[in-house]
Each structure stands twice: as C-alpha cells, then as structure tokens.
Protein backbone atom coordinates (compact mmCIF):
# COMPACT_ATOMS: atom_id res chain seq x y z
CA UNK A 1 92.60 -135.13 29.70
CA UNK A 2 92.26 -133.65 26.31
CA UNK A 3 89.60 -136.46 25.49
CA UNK A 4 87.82 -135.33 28.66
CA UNK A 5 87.34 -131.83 27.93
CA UNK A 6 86.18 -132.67 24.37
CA UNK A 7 83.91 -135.16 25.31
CA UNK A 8 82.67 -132.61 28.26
CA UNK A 9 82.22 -129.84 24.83
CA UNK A 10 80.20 -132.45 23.04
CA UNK A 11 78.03 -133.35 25.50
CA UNK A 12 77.02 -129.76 26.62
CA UNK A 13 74.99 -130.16 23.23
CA UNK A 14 73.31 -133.56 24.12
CA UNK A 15 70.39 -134.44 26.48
CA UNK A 16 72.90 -136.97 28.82
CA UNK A 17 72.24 -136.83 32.50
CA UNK A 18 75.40 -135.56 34.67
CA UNK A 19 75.64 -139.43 35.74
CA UNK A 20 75.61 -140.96 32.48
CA UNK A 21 78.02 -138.74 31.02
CA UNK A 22 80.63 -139.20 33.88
CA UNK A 23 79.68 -143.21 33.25
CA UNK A 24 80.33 -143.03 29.90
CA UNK A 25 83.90 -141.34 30.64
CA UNK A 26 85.17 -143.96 33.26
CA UNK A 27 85.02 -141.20 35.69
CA UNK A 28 83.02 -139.76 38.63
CA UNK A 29 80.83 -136.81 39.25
CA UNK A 30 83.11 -135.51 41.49
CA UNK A 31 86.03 -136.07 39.21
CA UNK A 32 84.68 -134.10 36.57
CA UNK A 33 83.59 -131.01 38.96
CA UNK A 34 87.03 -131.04 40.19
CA UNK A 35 88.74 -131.05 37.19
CA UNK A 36 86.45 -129.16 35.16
CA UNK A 37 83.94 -127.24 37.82
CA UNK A 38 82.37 -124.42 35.34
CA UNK A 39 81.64 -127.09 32.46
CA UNK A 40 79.89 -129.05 35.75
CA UNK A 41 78.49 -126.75 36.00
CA UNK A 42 76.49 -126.14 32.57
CA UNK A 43 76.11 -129.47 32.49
CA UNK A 44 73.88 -129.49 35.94
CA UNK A 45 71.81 -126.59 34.92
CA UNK A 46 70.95 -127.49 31.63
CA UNK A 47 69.75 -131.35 33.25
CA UNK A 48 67.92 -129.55 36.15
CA UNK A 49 66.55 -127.39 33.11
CA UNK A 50 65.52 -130.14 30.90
CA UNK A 51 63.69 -131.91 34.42
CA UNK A 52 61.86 -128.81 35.02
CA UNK A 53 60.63 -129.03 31.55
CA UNK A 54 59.59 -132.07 30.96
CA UNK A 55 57.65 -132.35 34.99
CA UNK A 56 56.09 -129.00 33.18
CA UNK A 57 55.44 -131.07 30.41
CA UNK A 58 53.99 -133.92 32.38
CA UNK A 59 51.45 -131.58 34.81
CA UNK A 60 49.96 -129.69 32.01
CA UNK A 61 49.24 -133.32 30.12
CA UNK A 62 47.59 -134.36 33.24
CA UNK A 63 45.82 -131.27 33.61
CA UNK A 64 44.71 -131.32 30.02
CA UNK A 65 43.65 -135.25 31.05
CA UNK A 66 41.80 -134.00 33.88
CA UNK A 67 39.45 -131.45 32.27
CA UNK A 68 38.88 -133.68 29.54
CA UNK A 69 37.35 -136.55 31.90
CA UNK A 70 35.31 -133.91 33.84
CA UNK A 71 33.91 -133.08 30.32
CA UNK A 72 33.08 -136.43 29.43
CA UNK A 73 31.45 -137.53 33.30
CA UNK A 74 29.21 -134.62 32.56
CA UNK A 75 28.31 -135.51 28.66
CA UNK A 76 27.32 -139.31 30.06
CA UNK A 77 25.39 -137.38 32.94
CA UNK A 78 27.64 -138.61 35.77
CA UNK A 79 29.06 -136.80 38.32
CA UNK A 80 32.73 -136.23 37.78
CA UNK A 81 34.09 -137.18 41.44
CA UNK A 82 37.73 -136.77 42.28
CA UNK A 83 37.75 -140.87 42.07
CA UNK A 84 35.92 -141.28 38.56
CA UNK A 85 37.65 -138.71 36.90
CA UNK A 86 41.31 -139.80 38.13
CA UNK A 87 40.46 -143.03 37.63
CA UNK A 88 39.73 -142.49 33.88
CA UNK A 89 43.62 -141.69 33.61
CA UNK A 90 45.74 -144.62 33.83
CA UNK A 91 48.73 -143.08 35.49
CA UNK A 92 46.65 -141.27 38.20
CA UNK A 93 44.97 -143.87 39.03
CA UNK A 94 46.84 -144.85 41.90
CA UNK A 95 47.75 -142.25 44.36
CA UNK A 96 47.36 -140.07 41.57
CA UNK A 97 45.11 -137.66 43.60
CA UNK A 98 47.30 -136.79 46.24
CA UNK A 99 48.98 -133.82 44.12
CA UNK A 100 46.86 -130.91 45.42
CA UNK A 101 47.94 -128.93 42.22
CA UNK A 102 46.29 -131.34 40.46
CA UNK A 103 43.77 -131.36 42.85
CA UNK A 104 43.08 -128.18 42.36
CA UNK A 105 42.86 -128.51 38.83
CA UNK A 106 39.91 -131.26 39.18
CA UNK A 107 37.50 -128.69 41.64
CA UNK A 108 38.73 -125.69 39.29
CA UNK A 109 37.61 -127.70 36.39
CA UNK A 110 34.01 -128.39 38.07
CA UNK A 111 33.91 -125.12 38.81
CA UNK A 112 34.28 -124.16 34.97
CA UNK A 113 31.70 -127.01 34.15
CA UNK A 114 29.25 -125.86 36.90
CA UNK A 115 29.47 -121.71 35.42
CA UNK A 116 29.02 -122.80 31.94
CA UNK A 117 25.76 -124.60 33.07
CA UNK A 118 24.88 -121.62 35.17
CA UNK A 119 25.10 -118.85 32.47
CA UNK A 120 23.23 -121.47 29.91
CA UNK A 121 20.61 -121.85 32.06
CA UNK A 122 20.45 -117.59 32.43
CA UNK A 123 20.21 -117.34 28.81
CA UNK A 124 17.33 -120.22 28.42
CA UNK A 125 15.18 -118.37 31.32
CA UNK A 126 15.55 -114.61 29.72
C-alpha cells in the first residue's frame, strides 16, 4: 500500500492519464478512488485540465490555419470557399468543416479580408 501512495505522489507531478497510471500499478480506477479518493481526485482534474488545454491548443492552431489559407486564396485571386480553404489543411480536410466554431472562424475571417479591402478601396477613392 505504501508503494501505492508513493507512486500516486509521484505521479501527481507527471502528465499520465488516470488509466495508465492505475495500469502501470496492477490496479483499477476504481481501486485507486476507493482507496485513495482525494489523490483521484487531483489526478482527474489535472488530466481533464491538461485535455482542455491541449483541445485549446489544437482550435486556436486550426484557427490560425484557417485565416492563413483565406489570406493566401485571396493573394492567388481565388475565392476562399469553406471547401478550398479547409481543404488546404490536411487534418480538416475531411469532415473538418462540420465544427461551427471553426466555421465561424472561416466567414469571420472573410469578413476581416472583405473590410480590409473595403477601407483600402475608401482611402484610394478620397
């Protein structure tokens, strides 16, 4: 048991999932919430922490993806459809553009594109 709990102290410092560590013990999940429930505990938040991170992580990459092939439809004087721009990212490119958030990102960043073009063309006329 003692080899347990200082295992469960170690890995509260190291990026193991709840289901690897209680592999790498010989024991299960349930085991180690029953035995030790608050270190469980700490353990679960600080995975569900790092997952929320990294799928942070992961949208604002795709975002920055996403803006970056509107930019260059527009510099080769195509227009940046949902299809062309999404296709320009390998892992979007399949079912990739059913995430309305990142949806949203592609019309916000035509949007941008289309305002910029706006106000240059202002400033040319005056």
């Amino acid at each position: 048991m003692l080899a347990i709990r200082n295992e469960i102290v170690r890995v509260l410092s190291s990026d193991d999932t709840p289901k690897e560590f209680s592999k790498r013990l010989g024991v299960g999940i349930g085991f180690l919430r029953y035995r030790f429930p608050e270190k469980s505990r700490k353990i679960a938040a600080r995975y569900r922490n790092w997952l929320r991170e990294k799928k942070e992580a992961l949208f604002q990459s795709r975002c920055e993806a996403i803006r970056k092939a509107v930019e260059e439809l527009e510099a080769a004087q195509e227009y940046p459809s949902k299809g062309k721009v999404f296709g320009r990212i390998p892992e979007m490119s399949v079912g990739g553009g059913k995430d309305q958030k990142l949806t949203n990102v592609w019309k916000e960043a035509i949007r941008s594109r289309l305002r910029v073009k706006k106000e240059l063309n202002q400033n040319w006329e005056a």
